[in-house]
Every structure is written in structure tokens, then in C-alpha cells.
PDB file of N, CA and C in Angstrom:
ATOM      1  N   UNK A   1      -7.253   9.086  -1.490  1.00  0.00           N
ATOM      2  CA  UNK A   1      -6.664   7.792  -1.222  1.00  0.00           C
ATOM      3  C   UNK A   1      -5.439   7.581  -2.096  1.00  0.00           C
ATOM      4  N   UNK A   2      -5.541   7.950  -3.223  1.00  0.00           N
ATOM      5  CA  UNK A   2      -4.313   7.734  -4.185  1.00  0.00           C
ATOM      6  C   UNK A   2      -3.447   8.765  -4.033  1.00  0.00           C
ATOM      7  N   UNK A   3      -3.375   9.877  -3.463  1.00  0.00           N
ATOM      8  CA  UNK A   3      -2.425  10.915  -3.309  1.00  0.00           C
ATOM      9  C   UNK A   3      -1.887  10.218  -1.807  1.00  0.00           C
ATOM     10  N   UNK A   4      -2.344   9.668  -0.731  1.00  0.00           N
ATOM     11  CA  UNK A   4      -1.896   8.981   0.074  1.00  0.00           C
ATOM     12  C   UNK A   4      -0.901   7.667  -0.518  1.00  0.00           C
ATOM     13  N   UNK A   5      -1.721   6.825  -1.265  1.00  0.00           N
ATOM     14  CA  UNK A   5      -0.593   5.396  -1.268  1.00  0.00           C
ATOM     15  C   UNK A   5       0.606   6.046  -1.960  1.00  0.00           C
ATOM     16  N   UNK A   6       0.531   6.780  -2.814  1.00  0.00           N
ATOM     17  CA  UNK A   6       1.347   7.293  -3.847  1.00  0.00           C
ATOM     18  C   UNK A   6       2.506   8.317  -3.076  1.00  0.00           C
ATOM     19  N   UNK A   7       1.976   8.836  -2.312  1.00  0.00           N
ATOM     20  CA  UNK A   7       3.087   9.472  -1.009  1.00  0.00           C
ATOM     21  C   UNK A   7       3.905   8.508  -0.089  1.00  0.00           C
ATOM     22  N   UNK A   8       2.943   7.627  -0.010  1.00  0.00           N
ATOM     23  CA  UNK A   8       3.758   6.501   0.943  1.00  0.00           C
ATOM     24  C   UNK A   8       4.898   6.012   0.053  1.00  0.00           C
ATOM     25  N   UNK A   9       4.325   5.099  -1.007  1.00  0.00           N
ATOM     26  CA  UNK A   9       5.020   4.427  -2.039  1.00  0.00           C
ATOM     27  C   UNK A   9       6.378   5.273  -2.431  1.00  0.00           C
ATOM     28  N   UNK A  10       6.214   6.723  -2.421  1.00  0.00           N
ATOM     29  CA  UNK A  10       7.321   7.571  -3.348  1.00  0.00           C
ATOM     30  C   UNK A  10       8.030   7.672  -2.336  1.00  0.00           C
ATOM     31  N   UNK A  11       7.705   7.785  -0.708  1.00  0.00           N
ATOM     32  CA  UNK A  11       8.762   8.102  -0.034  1.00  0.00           C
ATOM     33  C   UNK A  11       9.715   6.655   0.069  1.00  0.00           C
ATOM     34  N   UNK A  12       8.964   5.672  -0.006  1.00  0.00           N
ATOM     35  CA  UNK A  12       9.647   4.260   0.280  1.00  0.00           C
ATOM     36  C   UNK A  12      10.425   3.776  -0.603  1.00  0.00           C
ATOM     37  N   UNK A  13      10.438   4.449  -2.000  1.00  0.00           N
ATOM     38  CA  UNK A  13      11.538   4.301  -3.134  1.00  0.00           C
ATOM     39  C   UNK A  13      12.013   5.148  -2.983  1.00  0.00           C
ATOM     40  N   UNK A  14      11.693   5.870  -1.956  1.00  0.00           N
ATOM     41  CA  UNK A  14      13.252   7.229  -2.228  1.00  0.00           C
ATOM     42  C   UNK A  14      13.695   6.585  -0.811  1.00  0.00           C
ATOM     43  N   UNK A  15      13.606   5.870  -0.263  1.00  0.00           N
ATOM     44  CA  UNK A  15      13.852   5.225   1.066  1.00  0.00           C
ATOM     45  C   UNK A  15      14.191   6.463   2.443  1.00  0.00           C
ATOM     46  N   UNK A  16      13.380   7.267   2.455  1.00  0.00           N
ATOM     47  CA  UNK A  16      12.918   7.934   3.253  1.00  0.00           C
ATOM     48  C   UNK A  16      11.664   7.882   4.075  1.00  0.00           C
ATOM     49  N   UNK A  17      12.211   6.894   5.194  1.00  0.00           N
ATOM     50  CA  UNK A  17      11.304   6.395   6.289  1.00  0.00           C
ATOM     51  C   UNK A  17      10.707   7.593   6.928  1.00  0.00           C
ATOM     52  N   UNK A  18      11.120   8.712   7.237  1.00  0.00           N
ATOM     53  CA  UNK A  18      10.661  10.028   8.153  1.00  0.00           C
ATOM     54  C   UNK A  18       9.543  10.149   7.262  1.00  0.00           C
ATOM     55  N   UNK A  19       9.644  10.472   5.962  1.00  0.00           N
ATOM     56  CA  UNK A  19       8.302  10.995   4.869  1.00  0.00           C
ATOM     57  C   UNK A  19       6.937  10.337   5.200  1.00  0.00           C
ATOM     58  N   UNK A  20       8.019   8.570   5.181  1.00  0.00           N
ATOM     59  CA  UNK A  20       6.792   7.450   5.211  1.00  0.00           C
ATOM     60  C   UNK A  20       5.518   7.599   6.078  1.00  0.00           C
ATOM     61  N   UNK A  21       6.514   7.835   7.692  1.00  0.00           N
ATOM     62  CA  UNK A  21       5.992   7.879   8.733  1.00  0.00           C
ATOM     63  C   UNK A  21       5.201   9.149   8.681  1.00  0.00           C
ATOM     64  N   UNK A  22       5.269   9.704   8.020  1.00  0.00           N
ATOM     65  CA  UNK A  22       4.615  11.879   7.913  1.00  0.00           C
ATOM     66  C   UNK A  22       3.338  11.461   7.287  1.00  0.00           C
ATOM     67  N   UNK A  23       3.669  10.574   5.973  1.00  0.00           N
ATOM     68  CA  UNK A  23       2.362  10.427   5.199  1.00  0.00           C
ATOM     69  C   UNK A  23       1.553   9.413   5.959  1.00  0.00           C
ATOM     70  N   UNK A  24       1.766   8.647   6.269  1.00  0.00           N
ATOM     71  CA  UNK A  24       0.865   7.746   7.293  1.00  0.00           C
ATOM     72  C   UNK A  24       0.132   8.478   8.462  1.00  0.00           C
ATOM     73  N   UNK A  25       0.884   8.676   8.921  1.00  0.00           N
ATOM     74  CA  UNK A  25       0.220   9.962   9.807  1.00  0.00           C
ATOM     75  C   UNK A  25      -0.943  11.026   9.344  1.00  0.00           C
ATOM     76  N   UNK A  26      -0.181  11.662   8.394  1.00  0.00           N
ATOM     77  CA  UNK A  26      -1.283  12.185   7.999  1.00  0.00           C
ATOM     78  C   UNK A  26      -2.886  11.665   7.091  1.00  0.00           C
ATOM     79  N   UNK A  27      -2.711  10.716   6.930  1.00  0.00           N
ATOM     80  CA  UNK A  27      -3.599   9.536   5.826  1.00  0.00           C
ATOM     81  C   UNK A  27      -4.799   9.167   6.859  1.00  0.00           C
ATOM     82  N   UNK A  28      -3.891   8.901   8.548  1.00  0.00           N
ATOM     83  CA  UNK A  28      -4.896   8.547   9.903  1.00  0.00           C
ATOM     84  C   UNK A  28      -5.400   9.815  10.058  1.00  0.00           C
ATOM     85  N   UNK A  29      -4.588  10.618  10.384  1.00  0.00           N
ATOM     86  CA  UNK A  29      -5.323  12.683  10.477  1.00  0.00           C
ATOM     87  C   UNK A  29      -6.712  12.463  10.067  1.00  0.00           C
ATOM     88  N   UNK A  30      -6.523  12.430   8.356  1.00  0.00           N
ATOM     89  CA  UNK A  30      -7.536  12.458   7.580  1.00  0.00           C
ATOM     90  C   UNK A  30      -8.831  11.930   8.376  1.00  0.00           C
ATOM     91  N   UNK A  31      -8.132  10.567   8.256  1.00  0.00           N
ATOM     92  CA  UNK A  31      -9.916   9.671   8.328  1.00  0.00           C
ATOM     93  C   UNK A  31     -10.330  10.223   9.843  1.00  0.00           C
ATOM     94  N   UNK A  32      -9.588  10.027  10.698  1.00  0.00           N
ATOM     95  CA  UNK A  32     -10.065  10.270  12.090  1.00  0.00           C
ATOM     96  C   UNK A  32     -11.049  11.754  11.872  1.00  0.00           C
ATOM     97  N   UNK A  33     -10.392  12.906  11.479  1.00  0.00           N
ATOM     98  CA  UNK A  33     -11.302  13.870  11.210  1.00  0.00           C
ATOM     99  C   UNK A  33     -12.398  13.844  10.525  1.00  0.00           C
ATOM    100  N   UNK A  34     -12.219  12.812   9.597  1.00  0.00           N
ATOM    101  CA  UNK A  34     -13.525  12.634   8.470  1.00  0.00           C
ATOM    102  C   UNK A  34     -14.411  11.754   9.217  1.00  0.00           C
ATOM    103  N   UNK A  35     -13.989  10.569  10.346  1.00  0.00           N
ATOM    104  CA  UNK A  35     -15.080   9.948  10.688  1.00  0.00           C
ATOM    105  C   UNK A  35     -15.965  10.453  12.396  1.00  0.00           C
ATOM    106  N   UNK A  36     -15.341  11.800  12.397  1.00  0.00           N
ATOM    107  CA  UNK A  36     -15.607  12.501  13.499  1.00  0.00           C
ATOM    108  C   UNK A  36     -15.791  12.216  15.082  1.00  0.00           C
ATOM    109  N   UNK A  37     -14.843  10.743  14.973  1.00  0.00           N
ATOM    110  CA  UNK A  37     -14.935  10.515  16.768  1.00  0.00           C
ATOM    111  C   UNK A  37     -15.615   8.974  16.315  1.00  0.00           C
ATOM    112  N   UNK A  38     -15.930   8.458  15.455  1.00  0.00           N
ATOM    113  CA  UNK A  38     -17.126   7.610  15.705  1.00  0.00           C
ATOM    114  C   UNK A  38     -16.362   6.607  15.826  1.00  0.00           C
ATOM    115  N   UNK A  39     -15.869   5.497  16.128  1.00  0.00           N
ATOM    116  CA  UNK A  39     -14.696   4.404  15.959  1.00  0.00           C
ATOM    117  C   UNK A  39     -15.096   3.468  14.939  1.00  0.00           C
ATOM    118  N   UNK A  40     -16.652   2.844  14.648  1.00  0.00           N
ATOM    119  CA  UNK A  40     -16.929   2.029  13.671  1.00  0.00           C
ATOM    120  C   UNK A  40     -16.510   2.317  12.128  1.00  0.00           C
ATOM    121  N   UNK A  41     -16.670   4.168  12.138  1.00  0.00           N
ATOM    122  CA  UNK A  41     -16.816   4.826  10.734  1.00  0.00           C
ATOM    123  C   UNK A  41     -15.262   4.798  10.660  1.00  0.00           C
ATOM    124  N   UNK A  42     -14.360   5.271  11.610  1.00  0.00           N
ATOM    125  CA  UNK A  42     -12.914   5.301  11.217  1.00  0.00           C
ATOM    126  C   UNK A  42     -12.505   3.966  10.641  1.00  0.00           C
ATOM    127  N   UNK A  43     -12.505   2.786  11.589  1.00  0.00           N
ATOM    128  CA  UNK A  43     -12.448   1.346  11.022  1.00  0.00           C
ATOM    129  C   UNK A  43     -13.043   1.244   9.671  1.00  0.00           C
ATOM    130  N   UNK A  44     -14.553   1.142   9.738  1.00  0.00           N
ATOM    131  CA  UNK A  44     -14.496   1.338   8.256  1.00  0.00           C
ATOM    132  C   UNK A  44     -13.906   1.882   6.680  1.00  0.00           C
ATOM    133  N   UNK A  45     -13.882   3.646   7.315  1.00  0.00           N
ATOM    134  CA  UNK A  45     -12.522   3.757   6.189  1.00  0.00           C
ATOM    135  C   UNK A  45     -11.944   3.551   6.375  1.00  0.00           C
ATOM    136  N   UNK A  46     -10.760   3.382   7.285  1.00  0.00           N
ATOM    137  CA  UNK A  46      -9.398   2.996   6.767  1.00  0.00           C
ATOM    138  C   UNK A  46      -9.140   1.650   6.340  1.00  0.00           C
ATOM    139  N   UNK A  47     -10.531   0.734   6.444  1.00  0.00           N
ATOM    140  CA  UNK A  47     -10.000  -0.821   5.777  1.00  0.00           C
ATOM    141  C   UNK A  47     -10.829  -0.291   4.322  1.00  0.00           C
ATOM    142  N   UNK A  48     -11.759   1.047   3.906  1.00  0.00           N
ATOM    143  CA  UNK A  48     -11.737   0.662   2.608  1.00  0.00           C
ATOM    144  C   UNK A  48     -10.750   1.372   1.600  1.00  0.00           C
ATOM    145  N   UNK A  49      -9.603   2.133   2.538  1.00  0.00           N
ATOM    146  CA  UNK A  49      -8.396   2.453   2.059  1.00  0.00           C
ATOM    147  C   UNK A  49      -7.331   0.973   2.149  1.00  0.00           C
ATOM    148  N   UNK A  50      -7.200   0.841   2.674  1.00  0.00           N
ATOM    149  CA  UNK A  50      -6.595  -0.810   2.551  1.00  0.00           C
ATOM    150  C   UNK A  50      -6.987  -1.323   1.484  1.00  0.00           C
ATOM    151  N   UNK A  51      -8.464  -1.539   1.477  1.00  0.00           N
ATOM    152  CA  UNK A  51      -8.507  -2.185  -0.090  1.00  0.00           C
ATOM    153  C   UNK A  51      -8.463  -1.415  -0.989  1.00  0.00           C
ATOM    154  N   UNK A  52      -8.100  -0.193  -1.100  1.00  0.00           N
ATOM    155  CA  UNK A  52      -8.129   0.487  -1.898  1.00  0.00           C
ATOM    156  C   UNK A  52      -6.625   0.329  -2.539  1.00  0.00           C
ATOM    157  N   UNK A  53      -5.674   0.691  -1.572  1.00  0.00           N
ATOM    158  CA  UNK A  53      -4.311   0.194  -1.762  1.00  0.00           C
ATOM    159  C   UNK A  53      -4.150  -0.880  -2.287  1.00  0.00           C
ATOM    160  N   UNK A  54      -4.550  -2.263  -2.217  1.00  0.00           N
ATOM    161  CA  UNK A  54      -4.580  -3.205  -2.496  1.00  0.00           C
ATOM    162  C   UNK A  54      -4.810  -3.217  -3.517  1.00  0.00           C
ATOM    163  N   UNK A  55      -5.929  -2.843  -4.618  1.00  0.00           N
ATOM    164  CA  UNK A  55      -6.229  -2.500  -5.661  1.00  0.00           C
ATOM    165  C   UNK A  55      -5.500  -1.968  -6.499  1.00  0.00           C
ATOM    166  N   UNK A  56      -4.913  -0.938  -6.387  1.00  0.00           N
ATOM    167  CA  UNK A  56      -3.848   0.032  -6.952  1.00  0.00           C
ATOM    168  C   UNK A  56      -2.849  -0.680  -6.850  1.00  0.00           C
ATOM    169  N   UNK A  57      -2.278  -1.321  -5.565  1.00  0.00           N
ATOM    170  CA  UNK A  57      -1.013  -1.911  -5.865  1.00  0.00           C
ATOM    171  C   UNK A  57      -1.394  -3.553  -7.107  1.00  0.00           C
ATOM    172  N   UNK A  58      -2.923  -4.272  -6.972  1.00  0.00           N
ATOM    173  CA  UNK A  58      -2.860  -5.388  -7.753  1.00  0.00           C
ATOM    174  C   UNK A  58      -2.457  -4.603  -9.606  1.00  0.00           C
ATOM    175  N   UNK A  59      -3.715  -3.886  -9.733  1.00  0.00           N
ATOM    176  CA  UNK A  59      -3.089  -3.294 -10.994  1.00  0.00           C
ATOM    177  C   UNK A  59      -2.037  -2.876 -11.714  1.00  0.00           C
ATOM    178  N   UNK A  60      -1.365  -2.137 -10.355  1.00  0.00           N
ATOM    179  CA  UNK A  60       0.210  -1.742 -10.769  1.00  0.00           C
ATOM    180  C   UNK A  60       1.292  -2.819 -11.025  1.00  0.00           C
ATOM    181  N   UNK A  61       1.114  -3.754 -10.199  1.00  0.00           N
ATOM    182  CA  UNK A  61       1.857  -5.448 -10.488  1.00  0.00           C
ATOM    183  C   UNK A  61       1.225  -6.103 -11.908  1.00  0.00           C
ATOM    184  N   UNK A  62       0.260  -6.123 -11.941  1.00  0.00           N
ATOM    185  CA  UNK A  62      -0.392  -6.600 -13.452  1.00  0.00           C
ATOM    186  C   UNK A  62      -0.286  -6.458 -14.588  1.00  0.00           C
ATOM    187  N   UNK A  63       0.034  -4.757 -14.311  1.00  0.00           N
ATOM    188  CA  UNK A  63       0.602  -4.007 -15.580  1.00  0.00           C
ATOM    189  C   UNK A  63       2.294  -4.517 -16.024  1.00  0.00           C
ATOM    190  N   UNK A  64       3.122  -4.847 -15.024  1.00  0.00           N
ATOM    191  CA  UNK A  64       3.926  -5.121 -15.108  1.00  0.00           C
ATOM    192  C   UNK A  64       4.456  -6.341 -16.028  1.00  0.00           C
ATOM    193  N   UNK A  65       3.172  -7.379 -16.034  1.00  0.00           N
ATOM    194  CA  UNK A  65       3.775  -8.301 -16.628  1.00  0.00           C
ATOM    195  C   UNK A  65       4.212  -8.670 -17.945  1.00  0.00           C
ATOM    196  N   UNK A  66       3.542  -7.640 -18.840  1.00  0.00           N
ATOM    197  CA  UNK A  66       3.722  -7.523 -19.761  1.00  0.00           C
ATOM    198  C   UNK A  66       4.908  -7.597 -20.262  1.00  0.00           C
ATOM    199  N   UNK A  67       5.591  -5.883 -19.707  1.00  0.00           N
ATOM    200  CA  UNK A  67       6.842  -5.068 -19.244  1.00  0.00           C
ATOM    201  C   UNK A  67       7.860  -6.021 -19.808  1.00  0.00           C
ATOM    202  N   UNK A  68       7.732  -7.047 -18.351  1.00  0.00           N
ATOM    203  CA  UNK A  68       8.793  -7.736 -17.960  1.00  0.00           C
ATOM    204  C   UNK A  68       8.660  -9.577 -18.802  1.00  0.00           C
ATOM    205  N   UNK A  69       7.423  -9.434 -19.734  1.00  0.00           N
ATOM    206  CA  UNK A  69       7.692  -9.986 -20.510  1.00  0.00           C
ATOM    207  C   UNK A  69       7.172 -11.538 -20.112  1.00  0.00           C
ATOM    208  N   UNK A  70       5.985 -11.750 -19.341  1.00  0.00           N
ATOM    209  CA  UNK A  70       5.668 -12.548 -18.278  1.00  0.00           C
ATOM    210  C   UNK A  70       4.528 -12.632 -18.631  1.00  0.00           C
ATOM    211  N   UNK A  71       3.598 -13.749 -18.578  1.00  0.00           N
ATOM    212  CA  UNK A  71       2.243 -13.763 -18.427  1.00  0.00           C
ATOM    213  C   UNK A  71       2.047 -13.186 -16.966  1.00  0.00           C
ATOM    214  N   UNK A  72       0.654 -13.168 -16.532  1.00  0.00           N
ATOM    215  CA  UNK A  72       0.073 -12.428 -15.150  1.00  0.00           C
ATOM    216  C   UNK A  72       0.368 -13.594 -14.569  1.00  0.00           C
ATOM    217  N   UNK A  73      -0.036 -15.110 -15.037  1.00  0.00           N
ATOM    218  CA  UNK A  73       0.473 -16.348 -14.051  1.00  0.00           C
ATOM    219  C   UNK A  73       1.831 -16.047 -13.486  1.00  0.00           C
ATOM    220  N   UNK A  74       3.094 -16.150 -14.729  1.00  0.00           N
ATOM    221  CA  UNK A  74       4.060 -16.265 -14.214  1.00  0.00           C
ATOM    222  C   UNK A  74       4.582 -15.157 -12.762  1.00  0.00           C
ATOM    223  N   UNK A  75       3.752 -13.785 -13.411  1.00  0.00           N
ATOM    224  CA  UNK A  75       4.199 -13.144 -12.227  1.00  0.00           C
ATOM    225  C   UNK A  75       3.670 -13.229 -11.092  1.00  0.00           C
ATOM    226  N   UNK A  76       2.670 -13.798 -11.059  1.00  0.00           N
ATOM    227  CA  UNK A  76       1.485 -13.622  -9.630  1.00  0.00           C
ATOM    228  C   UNK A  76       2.657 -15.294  -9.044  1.00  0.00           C
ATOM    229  N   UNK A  77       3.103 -15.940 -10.032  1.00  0.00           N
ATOM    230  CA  UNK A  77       3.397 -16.823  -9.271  1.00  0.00           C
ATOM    231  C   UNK A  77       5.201 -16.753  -8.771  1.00  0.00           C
ATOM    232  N   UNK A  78       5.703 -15.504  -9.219  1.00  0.00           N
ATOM    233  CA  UNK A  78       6.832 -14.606  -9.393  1.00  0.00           C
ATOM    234  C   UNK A  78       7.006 -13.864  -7.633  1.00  0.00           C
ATOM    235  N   UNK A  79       5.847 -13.668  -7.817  1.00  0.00           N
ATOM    236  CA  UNK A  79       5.421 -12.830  -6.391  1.00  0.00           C
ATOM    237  C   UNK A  79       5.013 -13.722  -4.970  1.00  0.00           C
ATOM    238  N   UNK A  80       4.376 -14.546  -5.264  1.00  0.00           N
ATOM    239  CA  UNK A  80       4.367 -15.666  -4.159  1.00  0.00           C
ATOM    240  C   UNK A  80       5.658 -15.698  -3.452  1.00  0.00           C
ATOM    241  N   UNK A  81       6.308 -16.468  -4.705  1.00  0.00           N
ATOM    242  CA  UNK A  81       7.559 -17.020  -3.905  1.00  0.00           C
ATOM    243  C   UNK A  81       8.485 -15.973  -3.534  1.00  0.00           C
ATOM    244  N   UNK A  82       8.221 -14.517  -3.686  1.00  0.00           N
ATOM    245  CA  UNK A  82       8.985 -13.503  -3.172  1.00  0.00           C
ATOM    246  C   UNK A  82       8.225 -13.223  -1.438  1.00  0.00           C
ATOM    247  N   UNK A  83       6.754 -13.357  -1.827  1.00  0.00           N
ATOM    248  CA  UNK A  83       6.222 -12.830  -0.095  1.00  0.00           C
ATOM    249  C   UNK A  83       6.140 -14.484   0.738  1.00  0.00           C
ATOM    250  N   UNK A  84       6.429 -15.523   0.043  1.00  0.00           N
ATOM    251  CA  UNK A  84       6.508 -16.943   0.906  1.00  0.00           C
ATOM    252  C   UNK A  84       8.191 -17.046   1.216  1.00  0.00           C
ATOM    253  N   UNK A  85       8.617 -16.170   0.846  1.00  0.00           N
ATOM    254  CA  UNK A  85      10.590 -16.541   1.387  1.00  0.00           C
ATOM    255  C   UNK A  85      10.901 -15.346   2.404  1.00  0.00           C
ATOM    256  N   UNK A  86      12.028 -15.206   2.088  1.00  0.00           N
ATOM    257  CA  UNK A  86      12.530 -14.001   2.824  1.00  0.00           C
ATOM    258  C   UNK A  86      12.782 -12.594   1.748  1.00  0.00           C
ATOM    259  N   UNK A  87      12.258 -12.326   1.091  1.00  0.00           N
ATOM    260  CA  UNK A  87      12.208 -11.069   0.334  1.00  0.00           C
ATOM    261  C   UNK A  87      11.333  -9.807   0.668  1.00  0.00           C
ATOM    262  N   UNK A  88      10.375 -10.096   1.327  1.00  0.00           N
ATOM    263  CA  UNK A  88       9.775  -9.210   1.970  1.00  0.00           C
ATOM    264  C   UNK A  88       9.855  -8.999   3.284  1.00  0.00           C
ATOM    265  N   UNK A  89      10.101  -8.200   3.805  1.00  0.00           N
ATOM    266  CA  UNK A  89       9.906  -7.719   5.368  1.00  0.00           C
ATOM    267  C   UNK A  89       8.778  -6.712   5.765  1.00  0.00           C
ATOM    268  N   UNK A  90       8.486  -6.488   6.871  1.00  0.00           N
ATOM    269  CA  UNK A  90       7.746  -5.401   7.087  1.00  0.00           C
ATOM    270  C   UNK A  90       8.539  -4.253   7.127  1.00  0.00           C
ATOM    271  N   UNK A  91       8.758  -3.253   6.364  1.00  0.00           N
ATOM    272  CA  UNK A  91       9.065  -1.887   6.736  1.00  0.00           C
ATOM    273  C   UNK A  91       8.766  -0.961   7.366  1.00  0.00           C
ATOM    274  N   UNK A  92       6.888  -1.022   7.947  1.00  0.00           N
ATOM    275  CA  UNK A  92       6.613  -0.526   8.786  1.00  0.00           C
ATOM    276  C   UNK A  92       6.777  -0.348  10.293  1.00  0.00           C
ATOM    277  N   UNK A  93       7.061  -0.588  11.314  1.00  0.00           N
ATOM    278  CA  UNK A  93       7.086  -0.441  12.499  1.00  0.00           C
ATOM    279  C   UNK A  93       5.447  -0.265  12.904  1.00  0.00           C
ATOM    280  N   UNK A  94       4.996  -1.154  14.361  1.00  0.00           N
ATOM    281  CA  UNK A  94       3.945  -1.369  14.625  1.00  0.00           C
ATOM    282  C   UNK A  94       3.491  -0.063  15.711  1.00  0.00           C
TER     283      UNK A  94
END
């Protein structure tokens, strides 16, 4: 799971969408083969890779605040107003 987000993540700071799309791909490969056809078991992992991501990315923001010299409030509340405006987009394609 972490050699996945961490592929995604590295291609998306090197802003190489083709990679993005390679590692995603291959991340679905995975589970689909691992959950062998079954559709409940695929759903299942890939939302407990979601939270898995989620996780990794909360920590990795957390760690930050220090860094940048911030309590975790200021940044969690740093970050709101970045995903409640226009600072975030989807980069993915559906």
C-alpha cells in the first residue's frame, strides 16, 4: 500500500500524469488479482487502501506543522480553507 501512495504521490510532484495513471492502474491490477473475481473483497480492499492513504497522508500533514512552525490547529485549519476554496482540484480524471 505504501509503495503504491508513494508512487502516485512521487509521480504527481514530478507532475507526471502518464506515471500517475501507470501506478493507479497498477495498485487496481493488484487488488483485483488479490481479491480473485469476488467484487465484495475487491471493494473492500481498495476502500481499506483509501484509508490507508488517508492515514499516511493525515500523518504526513501533521508532521508538518511543526516544520512550518504551526500548531496542528492552525494547520488543520490552514488546510480547510485550502480544500473549502479553490486550491484544490481533482487531478484525477474519472
Amino acid at each position: 500500500m505504501f509503495r503504491g501512495h508513494f508512487g502516485i504521490v512521487t509521480a504527481l510532484v514530478d507532475h507526471d500524469d502518464a506515471a500517475a495513471h501507470r501506478q493507479v492502474a497498477a495498485v487496481i491490477g493488484d487488488q483485483v488479482e488479490a481479491s480473485g473475481g469476488d467484487v465484495t473483497e475487491f471493494a473492500t480492499r481498495m476502500g481499506k487502501l483509501v484509508e490507508g492513504g488517508a492515514r499516511v497522508t493525515y500523518h504526513l500533514v501533521m508532521s508538518l506543522a511543526p516544520r512550518l512552525d504551526m500548531t496542528e490547529a492552525e494547520l488543520v485549519e490552514t488546510i480547510a480553507a485550502i480544500y473549502n476554496g479553490d486550491g484544490v482540484k481533482d487531478v484525477m480524471p474519472e
